[in-house]
PDB file of N, CA and C in Angstrom:
ATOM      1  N   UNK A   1       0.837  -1.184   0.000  1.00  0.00           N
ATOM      2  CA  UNK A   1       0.000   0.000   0.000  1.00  0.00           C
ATOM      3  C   UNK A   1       0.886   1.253   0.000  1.00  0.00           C
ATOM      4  N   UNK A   2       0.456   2.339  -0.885  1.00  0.00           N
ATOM      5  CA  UNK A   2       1.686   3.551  -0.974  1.00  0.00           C
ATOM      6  C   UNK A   2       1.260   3.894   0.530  1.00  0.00           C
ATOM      7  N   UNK A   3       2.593   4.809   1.095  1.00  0.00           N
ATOM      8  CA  UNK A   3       3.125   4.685   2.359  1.00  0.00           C
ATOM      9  C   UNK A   3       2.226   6.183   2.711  1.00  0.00           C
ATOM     10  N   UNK A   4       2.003   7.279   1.639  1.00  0.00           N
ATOM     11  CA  UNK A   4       1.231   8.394   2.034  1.00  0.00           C
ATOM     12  C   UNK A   4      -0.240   8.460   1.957  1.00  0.00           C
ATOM     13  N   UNK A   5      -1.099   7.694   1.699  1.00  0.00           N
ATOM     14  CA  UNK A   5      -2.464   7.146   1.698  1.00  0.00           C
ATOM     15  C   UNK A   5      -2.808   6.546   3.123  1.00  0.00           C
ATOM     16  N   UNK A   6      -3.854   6.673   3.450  1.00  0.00           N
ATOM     17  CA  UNK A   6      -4.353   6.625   4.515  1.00  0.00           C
ATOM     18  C   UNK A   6      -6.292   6.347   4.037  1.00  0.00           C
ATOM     19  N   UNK A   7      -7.058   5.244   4.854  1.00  0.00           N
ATOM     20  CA  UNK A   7      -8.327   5.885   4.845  1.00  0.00           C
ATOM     21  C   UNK A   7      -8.443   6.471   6.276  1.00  0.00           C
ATOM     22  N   UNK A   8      -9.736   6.159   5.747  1.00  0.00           N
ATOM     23  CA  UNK A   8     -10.585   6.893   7.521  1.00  0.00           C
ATOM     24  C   UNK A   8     -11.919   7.137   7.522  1.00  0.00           C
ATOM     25  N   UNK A   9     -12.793   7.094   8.015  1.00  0.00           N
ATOM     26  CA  UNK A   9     -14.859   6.916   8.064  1.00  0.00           C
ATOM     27  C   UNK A   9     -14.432   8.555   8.441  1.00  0.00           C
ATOM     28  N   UNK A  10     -15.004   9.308   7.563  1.00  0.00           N
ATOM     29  CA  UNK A  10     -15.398  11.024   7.445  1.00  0.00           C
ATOM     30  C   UNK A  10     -15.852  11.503   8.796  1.00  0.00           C
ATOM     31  N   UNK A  11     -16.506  10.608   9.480  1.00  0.00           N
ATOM     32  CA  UNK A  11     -17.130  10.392  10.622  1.00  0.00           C
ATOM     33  C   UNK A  11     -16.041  10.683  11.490  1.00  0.00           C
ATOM     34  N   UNK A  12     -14.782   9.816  11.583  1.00  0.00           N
ATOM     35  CA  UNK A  12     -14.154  10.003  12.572  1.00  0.00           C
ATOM     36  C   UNK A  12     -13.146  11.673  12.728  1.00  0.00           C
ATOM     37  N   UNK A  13     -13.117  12.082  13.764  1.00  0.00           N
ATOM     38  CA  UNK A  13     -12.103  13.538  13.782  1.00  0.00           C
ATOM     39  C   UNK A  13     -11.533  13.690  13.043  1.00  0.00           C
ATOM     40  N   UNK A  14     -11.509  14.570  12.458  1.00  0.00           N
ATOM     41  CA  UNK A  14     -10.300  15.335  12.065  1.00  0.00           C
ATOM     42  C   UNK A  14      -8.587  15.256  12.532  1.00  0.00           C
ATOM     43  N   UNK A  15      -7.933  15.079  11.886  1.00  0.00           N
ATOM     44  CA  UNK A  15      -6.093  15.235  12.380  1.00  0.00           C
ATOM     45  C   UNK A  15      -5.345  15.734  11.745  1.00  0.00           C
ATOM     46  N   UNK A  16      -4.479  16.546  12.359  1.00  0.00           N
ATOM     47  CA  UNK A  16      -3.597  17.372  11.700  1.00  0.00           C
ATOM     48  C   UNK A  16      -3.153  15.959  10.608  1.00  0.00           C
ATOM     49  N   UNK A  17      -2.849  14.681  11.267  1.00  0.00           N
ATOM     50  CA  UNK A  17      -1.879  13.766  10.724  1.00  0.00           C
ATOM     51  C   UNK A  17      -2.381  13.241   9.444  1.00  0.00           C
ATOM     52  N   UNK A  18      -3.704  13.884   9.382  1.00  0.00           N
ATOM     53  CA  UNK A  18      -4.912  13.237   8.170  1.00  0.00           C
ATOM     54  C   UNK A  18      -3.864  13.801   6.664  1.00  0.00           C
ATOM     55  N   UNK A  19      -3.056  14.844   6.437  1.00  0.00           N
ATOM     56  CA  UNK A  19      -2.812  15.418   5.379  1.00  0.00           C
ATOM     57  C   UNK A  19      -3.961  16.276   4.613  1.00  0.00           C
ATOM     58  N   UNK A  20      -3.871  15.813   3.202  1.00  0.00           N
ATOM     59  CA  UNK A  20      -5.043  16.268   3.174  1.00  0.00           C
ATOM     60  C   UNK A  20      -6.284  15.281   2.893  1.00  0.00           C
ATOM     61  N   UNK A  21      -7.431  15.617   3.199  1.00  0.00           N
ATOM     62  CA  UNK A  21      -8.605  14.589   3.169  1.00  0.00           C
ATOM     63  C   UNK A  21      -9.564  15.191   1.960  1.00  0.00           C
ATOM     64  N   UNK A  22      -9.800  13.706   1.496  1.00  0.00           N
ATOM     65  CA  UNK A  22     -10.443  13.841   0.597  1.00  0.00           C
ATOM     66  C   UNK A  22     -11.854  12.816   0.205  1.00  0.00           C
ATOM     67  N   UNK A  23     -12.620  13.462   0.764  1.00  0.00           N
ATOM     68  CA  UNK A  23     -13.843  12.130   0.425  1.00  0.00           C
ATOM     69  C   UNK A  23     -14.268  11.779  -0.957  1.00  0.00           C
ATOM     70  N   UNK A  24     -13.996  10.289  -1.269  1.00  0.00           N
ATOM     71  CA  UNK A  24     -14.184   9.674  -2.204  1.00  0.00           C
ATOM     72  C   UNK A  24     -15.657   9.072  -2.274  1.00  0.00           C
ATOM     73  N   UNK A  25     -17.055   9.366  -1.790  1.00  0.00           N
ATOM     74  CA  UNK A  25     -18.021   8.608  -1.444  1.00  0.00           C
ATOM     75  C   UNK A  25     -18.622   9.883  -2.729  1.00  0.00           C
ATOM     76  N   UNK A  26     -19.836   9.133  -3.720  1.00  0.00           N
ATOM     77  CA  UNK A  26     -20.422  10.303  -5.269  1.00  0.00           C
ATOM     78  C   UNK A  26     -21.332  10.879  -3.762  1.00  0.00           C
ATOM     79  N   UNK A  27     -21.850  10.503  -2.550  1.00  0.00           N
ATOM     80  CA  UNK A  27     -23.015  11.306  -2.141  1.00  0.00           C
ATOM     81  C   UNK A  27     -22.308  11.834  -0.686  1.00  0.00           C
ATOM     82  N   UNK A  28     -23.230  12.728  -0.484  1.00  0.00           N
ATOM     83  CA  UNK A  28     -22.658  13.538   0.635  1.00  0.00           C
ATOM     84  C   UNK A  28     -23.198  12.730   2.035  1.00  0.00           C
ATOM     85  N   UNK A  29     -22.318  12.611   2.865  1.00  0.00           N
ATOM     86  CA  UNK A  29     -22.389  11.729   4.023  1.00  0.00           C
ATOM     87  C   UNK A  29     -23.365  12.253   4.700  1.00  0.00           C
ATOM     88  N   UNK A  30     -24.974  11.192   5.129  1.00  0.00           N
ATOM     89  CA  UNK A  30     -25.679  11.996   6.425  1.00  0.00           C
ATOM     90  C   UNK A  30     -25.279  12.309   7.592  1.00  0.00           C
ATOM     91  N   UNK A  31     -25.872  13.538   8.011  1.00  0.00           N
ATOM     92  CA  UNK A  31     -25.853  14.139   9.607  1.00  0.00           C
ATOM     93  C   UNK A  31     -24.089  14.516   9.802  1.00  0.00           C
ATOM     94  N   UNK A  32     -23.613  14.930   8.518  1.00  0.00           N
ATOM     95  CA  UNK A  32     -22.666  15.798   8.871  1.00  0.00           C
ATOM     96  C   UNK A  32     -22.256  17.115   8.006  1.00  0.00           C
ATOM     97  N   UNK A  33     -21.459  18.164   8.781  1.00  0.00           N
ATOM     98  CA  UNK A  33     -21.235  19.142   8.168  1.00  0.00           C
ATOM     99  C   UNK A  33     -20.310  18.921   7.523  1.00  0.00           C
ATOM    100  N   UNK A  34     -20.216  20.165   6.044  1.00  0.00           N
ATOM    101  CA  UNK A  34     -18.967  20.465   5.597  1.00  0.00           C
ATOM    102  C   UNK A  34     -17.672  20.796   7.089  1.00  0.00           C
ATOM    103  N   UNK A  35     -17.930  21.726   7.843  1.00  0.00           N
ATOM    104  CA  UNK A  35     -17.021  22.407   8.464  1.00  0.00           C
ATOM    105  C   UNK A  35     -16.313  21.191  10.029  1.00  0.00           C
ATOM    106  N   UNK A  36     -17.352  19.736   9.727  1.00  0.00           N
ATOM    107  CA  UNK A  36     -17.126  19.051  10.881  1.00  0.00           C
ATOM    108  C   UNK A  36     -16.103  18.094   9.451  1.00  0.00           C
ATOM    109  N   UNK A  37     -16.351  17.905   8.919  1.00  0.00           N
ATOM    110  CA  UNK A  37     -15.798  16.845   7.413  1.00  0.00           C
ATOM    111  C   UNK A  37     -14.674  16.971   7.053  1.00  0.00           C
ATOM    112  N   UNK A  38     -14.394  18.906   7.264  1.00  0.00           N
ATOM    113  CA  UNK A  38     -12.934  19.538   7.511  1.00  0.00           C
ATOM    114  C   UNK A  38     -12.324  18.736   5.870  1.00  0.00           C
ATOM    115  N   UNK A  39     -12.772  18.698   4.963  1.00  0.00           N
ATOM    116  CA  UNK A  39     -12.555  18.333   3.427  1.00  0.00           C
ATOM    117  C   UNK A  39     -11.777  19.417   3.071  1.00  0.00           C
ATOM    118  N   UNK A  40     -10.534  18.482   2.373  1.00  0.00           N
ATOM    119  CA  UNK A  40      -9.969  19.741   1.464  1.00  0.00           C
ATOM    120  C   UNK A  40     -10.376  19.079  -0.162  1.00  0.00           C
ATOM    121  N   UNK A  41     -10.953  18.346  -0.184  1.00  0.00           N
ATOM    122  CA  UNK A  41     -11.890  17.893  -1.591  1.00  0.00           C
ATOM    123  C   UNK A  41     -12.785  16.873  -1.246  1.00  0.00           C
ATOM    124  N   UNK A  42     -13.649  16.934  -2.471  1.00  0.00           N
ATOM    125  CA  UNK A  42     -14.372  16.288  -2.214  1.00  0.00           C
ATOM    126  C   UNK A  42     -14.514  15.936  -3.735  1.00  0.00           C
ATOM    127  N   UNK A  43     -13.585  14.509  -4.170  1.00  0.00           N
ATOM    128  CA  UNK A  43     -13.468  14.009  -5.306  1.00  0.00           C
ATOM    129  C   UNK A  43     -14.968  12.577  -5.894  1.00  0.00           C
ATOM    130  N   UNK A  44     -15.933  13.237  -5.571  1.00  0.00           N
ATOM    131  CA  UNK A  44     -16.756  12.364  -5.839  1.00  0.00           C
ATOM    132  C   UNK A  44     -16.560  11.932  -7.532  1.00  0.00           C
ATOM    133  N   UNK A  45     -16.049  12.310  -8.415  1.00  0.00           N
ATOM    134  CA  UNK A  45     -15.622  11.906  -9.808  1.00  0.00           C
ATOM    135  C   UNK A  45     -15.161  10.128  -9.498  1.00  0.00           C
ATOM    136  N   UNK A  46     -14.298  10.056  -8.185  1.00  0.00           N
ATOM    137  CA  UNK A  46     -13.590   8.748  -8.085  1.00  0.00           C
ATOM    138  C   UNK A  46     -14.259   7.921  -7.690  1.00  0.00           C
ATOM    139  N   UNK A  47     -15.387   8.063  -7.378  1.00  0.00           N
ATOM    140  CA  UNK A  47     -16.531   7.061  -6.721  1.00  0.00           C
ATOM    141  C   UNK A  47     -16.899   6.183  -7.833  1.00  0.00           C
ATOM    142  N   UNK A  48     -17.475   4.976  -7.092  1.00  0.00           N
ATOM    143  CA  UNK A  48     -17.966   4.070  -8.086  1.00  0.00           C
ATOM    144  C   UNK A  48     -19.190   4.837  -8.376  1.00  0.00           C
ATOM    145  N   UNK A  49     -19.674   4.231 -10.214  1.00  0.00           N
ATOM    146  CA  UNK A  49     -20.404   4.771 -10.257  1.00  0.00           C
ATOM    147  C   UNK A  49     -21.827   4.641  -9.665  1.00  0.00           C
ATOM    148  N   UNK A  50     -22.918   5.059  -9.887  1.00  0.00           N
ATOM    149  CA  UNK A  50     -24.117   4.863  -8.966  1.00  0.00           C
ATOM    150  C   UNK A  50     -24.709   3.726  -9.086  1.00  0.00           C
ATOM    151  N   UNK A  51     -24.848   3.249 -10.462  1.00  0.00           N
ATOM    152  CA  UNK A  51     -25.096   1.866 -10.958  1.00  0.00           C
ATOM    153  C   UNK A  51     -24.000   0.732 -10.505  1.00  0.00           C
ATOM    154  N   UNK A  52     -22.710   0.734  -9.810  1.00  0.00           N
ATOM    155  CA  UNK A  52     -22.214  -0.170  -9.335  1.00  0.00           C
ATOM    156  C   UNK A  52     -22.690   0.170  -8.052  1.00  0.00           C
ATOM    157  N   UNK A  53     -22.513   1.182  -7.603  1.00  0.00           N
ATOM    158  CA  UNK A  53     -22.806   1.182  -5.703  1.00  0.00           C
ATOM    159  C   UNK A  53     -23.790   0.803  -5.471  1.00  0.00           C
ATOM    160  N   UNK A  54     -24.973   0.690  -5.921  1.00  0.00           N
ATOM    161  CA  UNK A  54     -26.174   0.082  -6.042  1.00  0.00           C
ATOM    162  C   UNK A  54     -26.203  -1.441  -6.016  1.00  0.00           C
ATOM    163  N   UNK A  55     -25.457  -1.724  -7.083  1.00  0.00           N
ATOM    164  CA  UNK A  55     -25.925  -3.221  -7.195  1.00  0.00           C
ATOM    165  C   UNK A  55     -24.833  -3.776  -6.251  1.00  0.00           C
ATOM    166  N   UNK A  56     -23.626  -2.862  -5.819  1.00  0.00           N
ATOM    167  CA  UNK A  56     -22.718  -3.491  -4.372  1.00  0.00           C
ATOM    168  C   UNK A  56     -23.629  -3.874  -3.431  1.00  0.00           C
ATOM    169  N   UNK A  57     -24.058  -2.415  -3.155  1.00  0.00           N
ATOM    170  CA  UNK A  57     -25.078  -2.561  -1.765  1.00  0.00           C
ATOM    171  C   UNK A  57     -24.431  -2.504  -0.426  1.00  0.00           C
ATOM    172  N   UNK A  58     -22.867  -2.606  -0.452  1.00  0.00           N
ATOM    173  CA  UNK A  58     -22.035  -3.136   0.777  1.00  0.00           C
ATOM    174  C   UNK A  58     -22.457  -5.008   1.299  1.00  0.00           C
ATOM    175  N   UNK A  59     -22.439  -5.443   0.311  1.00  0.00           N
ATOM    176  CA  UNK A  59     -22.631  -7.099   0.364  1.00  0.00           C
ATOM    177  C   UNK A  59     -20.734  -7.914   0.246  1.00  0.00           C
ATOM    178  N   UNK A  60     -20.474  -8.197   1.664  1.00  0.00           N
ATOM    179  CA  UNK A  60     -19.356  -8.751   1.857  1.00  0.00           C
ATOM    180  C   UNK A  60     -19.522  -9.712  -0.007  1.00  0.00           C
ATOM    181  N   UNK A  61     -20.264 -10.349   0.256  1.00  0.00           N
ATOM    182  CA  UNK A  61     -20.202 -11.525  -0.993  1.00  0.00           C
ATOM    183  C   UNK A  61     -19.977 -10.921  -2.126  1.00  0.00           C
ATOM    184  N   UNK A  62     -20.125  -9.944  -2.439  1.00  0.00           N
ATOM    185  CA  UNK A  62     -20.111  -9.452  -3.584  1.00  0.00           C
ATOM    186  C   UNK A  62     -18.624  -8.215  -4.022  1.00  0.00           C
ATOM    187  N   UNK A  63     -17.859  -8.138  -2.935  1.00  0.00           N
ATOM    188  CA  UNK A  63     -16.712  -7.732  -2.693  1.00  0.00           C
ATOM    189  C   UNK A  63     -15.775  -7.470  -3.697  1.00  0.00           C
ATOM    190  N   UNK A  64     -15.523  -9.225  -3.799  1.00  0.00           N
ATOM    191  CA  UNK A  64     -13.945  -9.725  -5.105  1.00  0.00           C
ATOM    192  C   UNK A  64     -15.051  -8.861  -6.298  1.00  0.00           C
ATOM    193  N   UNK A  65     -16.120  -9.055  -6.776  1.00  0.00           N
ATOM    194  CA  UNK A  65     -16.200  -8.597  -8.050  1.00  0.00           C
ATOM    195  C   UNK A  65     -16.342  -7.075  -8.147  1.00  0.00           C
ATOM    196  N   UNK A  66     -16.997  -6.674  -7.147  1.00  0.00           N
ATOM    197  CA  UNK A  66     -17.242  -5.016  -6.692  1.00  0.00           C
ATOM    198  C   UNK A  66     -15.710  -4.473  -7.250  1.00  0.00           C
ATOM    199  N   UNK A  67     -14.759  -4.839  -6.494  1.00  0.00           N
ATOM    200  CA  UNK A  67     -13.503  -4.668  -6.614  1.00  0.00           C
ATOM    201  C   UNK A  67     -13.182  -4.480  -8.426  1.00  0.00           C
ATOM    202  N   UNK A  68     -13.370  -5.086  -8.757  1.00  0.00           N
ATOM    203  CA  UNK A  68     -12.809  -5.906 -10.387  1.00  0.00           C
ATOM    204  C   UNK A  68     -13.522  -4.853 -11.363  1.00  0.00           C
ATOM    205  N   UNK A  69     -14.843  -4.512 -10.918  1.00  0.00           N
ATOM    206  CA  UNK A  69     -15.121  -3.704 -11.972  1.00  0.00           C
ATOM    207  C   UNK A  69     -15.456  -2.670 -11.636  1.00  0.00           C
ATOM    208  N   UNK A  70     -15.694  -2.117  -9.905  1.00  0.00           N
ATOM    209  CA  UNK A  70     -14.479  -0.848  -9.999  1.00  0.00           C
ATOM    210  C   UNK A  70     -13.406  -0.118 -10.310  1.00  0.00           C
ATOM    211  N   UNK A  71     -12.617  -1.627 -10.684  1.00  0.00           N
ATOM    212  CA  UNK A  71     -10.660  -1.227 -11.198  1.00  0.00           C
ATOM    213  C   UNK A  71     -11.253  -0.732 -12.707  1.00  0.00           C
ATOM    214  N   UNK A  72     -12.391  -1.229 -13.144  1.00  0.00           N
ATOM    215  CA  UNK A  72     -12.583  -0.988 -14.957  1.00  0.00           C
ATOM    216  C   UNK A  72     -12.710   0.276 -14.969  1.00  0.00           C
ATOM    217  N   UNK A  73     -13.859   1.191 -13.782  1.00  0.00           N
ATOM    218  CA  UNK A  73     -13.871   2.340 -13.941  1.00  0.00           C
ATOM    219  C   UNK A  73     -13.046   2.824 -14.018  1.00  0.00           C
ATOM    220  N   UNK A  74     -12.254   2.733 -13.120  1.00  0.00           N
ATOM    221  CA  UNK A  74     -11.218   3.340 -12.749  1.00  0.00           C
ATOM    222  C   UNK A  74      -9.857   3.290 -13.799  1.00  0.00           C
ATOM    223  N   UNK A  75      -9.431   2.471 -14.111  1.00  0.00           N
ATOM    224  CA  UNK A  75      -9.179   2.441 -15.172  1.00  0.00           C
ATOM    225  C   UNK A  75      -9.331   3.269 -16.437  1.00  0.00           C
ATOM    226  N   UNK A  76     -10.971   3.900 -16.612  1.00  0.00           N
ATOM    227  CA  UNK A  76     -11.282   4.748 -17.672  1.00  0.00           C
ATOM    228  C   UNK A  76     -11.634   6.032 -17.075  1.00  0.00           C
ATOM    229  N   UNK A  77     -11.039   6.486 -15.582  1.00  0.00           N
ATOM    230  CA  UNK A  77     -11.188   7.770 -15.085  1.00  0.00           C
ATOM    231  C   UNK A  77     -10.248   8.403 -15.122  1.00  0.00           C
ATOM    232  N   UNK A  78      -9.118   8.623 -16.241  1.00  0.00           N
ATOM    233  CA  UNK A  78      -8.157   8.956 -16.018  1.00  0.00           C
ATOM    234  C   UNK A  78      -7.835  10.388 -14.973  1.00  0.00           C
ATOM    235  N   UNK A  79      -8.720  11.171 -15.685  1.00  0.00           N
ATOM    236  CA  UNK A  79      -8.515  12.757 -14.638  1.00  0.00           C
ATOM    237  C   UNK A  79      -8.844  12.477 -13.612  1.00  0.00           C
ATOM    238  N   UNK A  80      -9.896  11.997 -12.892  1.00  0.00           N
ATOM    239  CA  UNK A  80      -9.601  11.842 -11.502  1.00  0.00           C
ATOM    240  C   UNK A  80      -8.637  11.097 -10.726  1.00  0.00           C
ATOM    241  N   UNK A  81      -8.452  10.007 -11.165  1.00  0.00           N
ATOM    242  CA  UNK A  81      -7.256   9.192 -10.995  1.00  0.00           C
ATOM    243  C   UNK A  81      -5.936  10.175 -10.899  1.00  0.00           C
ATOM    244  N   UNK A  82      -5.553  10.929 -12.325  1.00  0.00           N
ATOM    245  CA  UNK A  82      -4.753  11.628 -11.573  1.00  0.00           C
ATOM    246  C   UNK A  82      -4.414  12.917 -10.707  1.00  0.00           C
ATOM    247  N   UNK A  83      -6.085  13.330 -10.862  1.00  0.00           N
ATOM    248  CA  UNK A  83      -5.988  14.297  -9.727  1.00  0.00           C
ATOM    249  C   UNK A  83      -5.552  13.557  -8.142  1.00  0.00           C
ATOM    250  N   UNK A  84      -6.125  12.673  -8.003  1.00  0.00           N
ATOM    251  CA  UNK A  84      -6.070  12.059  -6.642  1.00  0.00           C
ATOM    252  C   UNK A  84      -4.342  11.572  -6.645  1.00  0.00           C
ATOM    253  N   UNK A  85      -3.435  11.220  -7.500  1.00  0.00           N
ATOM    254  CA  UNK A  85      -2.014  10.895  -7.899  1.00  0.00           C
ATOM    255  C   UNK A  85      -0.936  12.156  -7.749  1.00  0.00           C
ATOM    256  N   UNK A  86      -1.610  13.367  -8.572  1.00  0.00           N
ATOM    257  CA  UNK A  86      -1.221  14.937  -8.177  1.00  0.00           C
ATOM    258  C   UNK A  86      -0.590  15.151  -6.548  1.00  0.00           C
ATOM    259  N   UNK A  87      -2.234  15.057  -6.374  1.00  0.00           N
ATOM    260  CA  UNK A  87      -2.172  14.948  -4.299  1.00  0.00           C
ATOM    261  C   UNK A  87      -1.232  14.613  -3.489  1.00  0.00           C
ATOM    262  N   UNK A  88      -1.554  12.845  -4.012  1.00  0.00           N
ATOM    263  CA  UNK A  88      -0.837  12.086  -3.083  1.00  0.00           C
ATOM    264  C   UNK A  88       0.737  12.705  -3.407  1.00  0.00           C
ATOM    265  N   UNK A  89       1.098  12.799  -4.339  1.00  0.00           N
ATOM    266  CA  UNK A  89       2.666  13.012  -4.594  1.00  0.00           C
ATOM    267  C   UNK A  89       3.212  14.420  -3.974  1.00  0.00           C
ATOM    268  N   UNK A  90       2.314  15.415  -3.070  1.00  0.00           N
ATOM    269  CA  UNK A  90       2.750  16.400  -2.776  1.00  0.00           C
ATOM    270  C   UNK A  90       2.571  15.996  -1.144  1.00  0.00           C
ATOM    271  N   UNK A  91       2.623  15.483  -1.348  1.00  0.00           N
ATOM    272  CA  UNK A  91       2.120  14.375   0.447  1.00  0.00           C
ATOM    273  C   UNK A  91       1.425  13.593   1.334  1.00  0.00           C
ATOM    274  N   UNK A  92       1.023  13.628   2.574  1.00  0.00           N
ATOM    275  CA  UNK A  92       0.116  12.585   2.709  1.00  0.00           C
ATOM    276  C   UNK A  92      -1.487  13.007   2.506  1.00  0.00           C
ATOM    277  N   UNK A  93      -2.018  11.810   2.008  1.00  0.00           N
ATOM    278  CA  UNK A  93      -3.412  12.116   1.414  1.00  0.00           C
ATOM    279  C   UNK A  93      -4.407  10.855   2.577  1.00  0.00           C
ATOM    280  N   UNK A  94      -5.241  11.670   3.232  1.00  0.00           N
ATOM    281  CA  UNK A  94      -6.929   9.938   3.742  1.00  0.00           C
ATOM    282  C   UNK A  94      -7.759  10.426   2.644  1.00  0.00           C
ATOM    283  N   UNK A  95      -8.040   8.917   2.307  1.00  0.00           N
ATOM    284  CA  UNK A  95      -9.694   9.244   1.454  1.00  0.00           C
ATOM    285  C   UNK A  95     -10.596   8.902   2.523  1.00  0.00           C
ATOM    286  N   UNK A  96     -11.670   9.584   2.013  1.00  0.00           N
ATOM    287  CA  UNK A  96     -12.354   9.744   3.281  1.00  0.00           C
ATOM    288  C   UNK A  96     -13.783   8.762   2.902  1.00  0.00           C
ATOM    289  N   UNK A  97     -14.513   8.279   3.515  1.00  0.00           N
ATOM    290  CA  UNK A  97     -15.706   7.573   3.510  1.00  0.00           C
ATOM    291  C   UNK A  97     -16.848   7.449   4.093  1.00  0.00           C
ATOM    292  N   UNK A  98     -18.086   7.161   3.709  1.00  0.00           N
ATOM    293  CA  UNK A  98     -19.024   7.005   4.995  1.00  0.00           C
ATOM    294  C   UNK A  98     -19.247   5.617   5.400  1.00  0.00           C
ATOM    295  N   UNK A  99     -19.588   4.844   5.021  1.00  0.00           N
ATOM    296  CA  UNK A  99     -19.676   3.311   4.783  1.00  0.00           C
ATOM    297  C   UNK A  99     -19.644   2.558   6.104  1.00  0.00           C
ATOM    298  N   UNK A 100     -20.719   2.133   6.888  1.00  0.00           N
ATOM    299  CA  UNK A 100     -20.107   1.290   8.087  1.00  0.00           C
ATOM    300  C   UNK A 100     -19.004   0.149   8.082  1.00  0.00           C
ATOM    301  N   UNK A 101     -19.227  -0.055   7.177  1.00  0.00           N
ATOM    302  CA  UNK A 101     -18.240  -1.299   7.146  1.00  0.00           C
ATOM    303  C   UNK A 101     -16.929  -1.140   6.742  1.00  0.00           C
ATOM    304  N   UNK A 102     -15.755  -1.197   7.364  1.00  0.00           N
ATOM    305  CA  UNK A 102     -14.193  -0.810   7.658  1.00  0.00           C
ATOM    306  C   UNK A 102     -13.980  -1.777   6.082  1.00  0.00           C
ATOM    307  N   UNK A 103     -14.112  -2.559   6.156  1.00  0.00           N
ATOM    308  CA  UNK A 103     -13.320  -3.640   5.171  1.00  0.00           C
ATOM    309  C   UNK A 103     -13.684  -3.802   3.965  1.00  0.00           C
ATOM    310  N   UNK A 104     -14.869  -3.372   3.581  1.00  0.00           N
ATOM    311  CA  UNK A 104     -15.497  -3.688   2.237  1.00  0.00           C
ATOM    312  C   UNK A 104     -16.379  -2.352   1.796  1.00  0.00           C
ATOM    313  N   UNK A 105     -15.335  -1.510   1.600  1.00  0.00           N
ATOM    314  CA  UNK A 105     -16.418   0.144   0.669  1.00  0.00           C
ATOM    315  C   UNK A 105     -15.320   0.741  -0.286  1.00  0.00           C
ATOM    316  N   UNK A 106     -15.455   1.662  -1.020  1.00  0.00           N
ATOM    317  CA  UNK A 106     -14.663   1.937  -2.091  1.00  0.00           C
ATOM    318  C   UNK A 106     -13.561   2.761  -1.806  1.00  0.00           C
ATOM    319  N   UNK A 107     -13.097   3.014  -0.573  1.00  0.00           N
ATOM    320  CA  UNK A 107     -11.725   3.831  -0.108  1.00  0.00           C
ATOM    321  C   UNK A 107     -11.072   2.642  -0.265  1.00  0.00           C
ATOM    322  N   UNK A 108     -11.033   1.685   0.540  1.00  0.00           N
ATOM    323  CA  UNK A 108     -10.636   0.692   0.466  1.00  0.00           C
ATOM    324  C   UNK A 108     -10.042   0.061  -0.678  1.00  0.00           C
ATOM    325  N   UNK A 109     -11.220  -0.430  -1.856  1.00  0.00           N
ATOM    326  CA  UNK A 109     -10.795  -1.187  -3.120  1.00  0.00           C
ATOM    327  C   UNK A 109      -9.912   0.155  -4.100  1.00  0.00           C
ATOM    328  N   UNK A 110     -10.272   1.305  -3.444  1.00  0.00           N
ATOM    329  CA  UNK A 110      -9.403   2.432  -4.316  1.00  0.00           C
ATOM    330  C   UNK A 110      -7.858   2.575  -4.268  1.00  0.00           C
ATOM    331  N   UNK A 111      -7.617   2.778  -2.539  1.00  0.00           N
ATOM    332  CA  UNK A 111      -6.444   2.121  -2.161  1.00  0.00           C
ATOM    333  C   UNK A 111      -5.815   1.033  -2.834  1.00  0.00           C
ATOM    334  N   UNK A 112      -6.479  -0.039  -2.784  1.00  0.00           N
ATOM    335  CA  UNK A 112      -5.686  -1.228  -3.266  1.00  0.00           C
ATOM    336  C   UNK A 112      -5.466  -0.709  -4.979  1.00  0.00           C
ATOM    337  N   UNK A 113      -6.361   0.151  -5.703  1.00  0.00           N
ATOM    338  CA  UNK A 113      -6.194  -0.294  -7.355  1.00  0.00           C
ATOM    339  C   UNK A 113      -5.016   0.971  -7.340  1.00  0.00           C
ATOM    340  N   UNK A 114      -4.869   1.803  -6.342  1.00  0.00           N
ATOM    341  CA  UNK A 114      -3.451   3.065  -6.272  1.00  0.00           C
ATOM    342  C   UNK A 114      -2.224   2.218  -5.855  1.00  0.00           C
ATOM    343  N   UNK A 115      -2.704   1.069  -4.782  1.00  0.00           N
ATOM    344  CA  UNK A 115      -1.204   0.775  -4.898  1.00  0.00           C
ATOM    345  C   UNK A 115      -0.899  -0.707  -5.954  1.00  0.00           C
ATOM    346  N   UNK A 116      -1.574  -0.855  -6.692  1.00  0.00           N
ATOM    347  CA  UNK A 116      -1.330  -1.578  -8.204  1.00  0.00           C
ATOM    348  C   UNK A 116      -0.144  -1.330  -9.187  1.00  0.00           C
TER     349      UNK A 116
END
């Protein structure tokens, strides 16, 4: 995993140590503020699109493939991809998320297709 990437649930505080944060989720997280979110972007371009997050659902089972054809998007997002590459290379970057689930949401599978 590149060494300046970081996630983190949007939810949790703010840290100086965060770098800069950037939520990767296309919708805006409930029951929070911009000024509590403390965002220095908000790259919803990098999100899966709505028609995959949908049919994800956040279904552990459905994970490995969620993954696979997220990488396709991603793959054909070039500008956001390298806006988020820009970033990271000027230092440390969290993508940020709402997603209850730590192990299976798209900071996560994004991470893994950056450090590819």
């Amino acid at each position: 995993m590149p060494k300046n990437i970081t996630i983190k649930r949007v939810y949790e505080p703010a840290a100086k140590s965060d770098g800069a944060r950037v939520l990767v989720d296309r919708v805006w997280p409930r029951g929070i503020t911009k000024e509590r979110a403390a965002l220095d972007l908000w790259l919803k371009e990098i999100a899966p699109s709505t028609g995959l997050r949908k049919w994800f659902g956040h279904d552990p089972a459905r994970w490995d493939e969620f993954r696979t054809r997220y990488g396709r998007e991603l793959d054909g997002n070039e500008e956001a991809v390298g806006q988020l590459n820009a970033l990271t290379a000027k230092g440390r970057v969290t993508l940020l998320y709402s997603a209850h689930d730590a192990e299976h949401n798209q900071a996560v599978a994004l991470l893994e297709y950056l450090a590819s």
